[in-house]
N, C-alpha and C. Protein backbone atom coordinates (compact mmCIF):
# COMPACT_ATOMS: atom_id res chain seq x y z
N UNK A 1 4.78 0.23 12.55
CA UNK A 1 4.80 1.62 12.97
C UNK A 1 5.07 2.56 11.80
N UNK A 2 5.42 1.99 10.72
CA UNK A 2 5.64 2.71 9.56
C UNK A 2 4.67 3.38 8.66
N UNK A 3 3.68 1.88 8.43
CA UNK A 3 2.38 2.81 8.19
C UNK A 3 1.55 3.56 9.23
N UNK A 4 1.09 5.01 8.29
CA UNK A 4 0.77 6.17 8.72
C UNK A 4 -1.01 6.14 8.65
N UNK A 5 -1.84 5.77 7.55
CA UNK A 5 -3.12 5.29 7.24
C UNK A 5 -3.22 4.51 6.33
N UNK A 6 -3.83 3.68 6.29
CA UNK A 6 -4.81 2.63 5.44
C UNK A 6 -6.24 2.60 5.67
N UNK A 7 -6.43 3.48 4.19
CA UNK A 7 -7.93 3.12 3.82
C UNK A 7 -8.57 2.77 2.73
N UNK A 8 -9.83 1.61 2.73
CA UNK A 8 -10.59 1.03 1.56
C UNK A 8 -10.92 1.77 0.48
N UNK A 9 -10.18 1.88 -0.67
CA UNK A 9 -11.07 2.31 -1.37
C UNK A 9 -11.99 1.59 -2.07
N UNK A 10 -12.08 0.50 -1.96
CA UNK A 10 -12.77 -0.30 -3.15
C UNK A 10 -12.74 -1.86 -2.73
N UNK A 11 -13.84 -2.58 -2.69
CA UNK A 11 -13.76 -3.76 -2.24
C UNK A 11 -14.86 -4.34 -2.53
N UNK A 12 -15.15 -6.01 -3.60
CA UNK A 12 -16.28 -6.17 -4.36
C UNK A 12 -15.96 -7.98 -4.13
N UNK A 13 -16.97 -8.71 -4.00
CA UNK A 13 -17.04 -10.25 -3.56
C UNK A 13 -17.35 -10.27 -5.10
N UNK A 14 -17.07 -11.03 -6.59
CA UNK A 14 -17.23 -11.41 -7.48
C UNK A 14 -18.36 -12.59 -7.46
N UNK A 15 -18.77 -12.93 -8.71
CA UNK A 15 -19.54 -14.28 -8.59
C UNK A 15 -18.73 -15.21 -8.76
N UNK A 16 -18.05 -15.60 -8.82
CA UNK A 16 -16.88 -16.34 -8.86
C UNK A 16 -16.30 -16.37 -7.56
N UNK A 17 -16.59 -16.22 -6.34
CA UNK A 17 -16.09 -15.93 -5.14
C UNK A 17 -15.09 -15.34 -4.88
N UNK A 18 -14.42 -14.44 -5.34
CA UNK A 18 -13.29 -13.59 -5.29
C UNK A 18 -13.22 -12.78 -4.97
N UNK A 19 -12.21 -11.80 -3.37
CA UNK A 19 -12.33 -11.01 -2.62
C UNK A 19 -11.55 -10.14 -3.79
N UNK A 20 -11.80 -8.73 -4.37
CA UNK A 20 -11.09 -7.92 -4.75
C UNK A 20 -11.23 -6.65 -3.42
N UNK A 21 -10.20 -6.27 -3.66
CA UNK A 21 -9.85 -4.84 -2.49
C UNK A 21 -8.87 -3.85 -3.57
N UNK A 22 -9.18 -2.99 -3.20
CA UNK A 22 -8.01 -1.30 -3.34
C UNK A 22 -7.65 -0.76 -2.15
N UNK A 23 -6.33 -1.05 -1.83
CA UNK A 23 -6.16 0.24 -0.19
C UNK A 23 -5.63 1.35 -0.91
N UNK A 24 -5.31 2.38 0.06
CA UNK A 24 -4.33 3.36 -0.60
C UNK A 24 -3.88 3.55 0.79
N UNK A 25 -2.36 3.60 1.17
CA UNK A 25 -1.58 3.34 2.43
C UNK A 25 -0.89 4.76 2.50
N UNK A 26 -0.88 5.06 3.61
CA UNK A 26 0.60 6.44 3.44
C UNK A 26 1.57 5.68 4.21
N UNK A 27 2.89 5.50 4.38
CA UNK A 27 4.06 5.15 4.90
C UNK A 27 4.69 6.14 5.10
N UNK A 28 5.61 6.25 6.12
CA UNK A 28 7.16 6.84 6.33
C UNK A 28 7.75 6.56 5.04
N UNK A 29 8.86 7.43 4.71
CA UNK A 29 9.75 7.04 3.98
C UNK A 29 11.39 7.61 4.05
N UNK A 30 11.64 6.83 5.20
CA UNK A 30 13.21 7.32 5.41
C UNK A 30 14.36 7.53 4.20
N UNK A 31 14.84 8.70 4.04
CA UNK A 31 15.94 9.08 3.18
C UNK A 31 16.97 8.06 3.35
N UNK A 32 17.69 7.88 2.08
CA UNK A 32 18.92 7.47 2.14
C UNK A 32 20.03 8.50 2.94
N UNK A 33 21.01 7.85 3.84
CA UNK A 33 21.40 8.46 4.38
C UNK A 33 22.59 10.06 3.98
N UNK A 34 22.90 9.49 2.76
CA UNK A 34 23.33 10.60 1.57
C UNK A 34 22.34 11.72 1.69
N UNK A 35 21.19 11.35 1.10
CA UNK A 35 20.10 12.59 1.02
C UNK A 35 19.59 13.07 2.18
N UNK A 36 19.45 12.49 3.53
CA UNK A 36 19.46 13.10 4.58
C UNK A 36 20.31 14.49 4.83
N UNK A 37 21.55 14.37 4.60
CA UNK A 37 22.61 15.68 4.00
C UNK A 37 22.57 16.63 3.38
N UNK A 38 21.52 16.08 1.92
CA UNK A 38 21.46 17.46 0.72
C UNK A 38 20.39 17.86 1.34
N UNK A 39 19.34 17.34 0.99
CA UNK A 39 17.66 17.82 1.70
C UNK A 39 17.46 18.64 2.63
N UNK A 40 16.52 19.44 2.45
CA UNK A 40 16.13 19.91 4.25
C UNK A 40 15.86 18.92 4.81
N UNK A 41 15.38 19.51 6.52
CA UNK A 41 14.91 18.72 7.18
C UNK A 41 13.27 18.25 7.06
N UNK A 42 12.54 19.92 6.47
CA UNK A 42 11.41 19.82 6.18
C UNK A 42 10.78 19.29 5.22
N UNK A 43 11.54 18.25 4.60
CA UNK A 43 11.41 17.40 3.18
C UNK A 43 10.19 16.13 3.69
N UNK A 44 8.93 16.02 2.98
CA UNK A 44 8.33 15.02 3.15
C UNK A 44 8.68 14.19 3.39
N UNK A 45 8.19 13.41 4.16
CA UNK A 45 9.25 12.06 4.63
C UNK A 45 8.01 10.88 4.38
N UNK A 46 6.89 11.05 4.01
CA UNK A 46 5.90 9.93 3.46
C UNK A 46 5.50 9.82 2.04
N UNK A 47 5.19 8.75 1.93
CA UNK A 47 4.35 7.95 0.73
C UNK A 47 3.30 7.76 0.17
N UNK A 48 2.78 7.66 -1.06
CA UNK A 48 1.68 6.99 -0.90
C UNK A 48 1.86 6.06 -1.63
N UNK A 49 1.16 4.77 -1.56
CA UNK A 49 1.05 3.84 -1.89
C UNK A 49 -0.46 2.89 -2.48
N UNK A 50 -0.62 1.82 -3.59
CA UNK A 50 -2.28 1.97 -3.41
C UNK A 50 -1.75 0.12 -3.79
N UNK A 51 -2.93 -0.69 -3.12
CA UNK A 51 -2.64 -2.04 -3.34
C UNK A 51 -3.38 -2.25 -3.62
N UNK A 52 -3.78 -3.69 -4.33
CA UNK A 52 -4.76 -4.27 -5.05
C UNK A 52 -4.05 -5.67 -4.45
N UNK A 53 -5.39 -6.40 -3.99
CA UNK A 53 -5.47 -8.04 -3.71
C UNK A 53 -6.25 -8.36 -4.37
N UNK A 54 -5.91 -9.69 -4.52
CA UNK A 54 -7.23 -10.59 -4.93
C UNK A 54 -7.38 -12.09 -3.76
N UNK A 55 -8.73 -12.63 -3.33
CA UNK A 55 -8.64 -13.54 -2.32
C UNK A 55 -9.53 -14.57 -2.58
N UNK A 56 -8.31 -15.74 -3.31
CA UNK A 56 -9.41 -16.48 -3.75
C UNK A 56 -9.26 -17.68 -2.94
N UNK A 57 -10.20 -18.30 -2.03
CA UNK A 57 -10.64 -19.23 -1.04
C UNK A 57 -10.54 -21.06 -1.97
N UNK A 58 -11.42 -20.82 -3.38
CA UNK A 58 -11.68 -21.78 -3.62
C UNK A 58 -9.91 -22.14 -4.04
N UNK A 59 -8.92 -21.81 -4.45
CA UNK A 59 -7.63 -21.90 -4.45
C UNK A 59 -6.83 -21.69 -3.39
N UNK A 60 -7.16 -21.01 -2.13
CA UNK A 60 -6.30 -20.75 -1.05
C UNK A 60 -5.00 -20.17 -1.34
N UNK A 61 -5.64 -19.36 -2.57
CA UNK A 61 -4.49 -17.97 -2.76
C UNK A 61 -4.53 -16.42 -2.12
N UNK A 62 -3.57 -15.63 -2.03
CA UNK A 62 -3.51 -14.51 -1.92
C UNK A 62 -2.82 -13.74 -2.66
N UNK A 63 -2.86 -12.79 -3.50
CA UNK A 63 -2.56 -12.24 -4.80
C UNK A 63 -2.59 -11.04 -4.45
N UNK A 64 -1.02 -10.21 -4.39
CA UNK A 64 -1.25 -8.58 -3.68
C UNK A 64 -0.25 -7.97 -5.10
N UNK A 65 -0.93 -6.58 -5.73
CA UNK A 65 0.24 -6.00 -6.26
C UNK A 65 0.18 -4.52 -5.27
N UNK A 66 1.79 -4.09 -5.55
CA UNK A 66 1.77 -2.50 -4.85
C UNK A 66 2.56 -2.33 -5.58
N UNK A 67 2.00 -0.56 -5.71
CA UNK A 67 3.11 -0.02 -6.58
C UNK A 67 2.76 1.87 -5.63
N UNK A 68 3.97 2.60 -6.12
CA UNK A 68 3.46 4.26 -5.66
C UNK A 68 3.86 5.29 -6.52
């Protein structure tokens, strides 16, 4: 319920059989309860976020970085 949207930006099958993807996610992002106090109320309360997988079958790996 946290994430807000996820969408593809980018997604390519290699010759090497390798699923690459880009999402870019928005999330909630609840204040620490300290900064709930200083902040307004009208303080953004989401994220963005962008992930990169890689999906490789012939290894039966899954390989995610995120960063925002």
């Amino acid at each position: 319920t946290h994430v807000l949207t996820e969408d593809v930006l980018y997604r390519e099958v290699t010759s090497d059989n390798l699923l690459l993807s880009r999402r870019l996610l928005t999330k909630t992002n609840r204040l620490p309860r300290w900064a709930e106090r200083v902040f307004p109320g009208n303080l953004s309360r989401s994220v963005y976020i962008i992930e990169d997988s890689v999906v490789d079958l012939g290894n039966r790996s899954l390989t995610t970085l995120t960063w925002n």
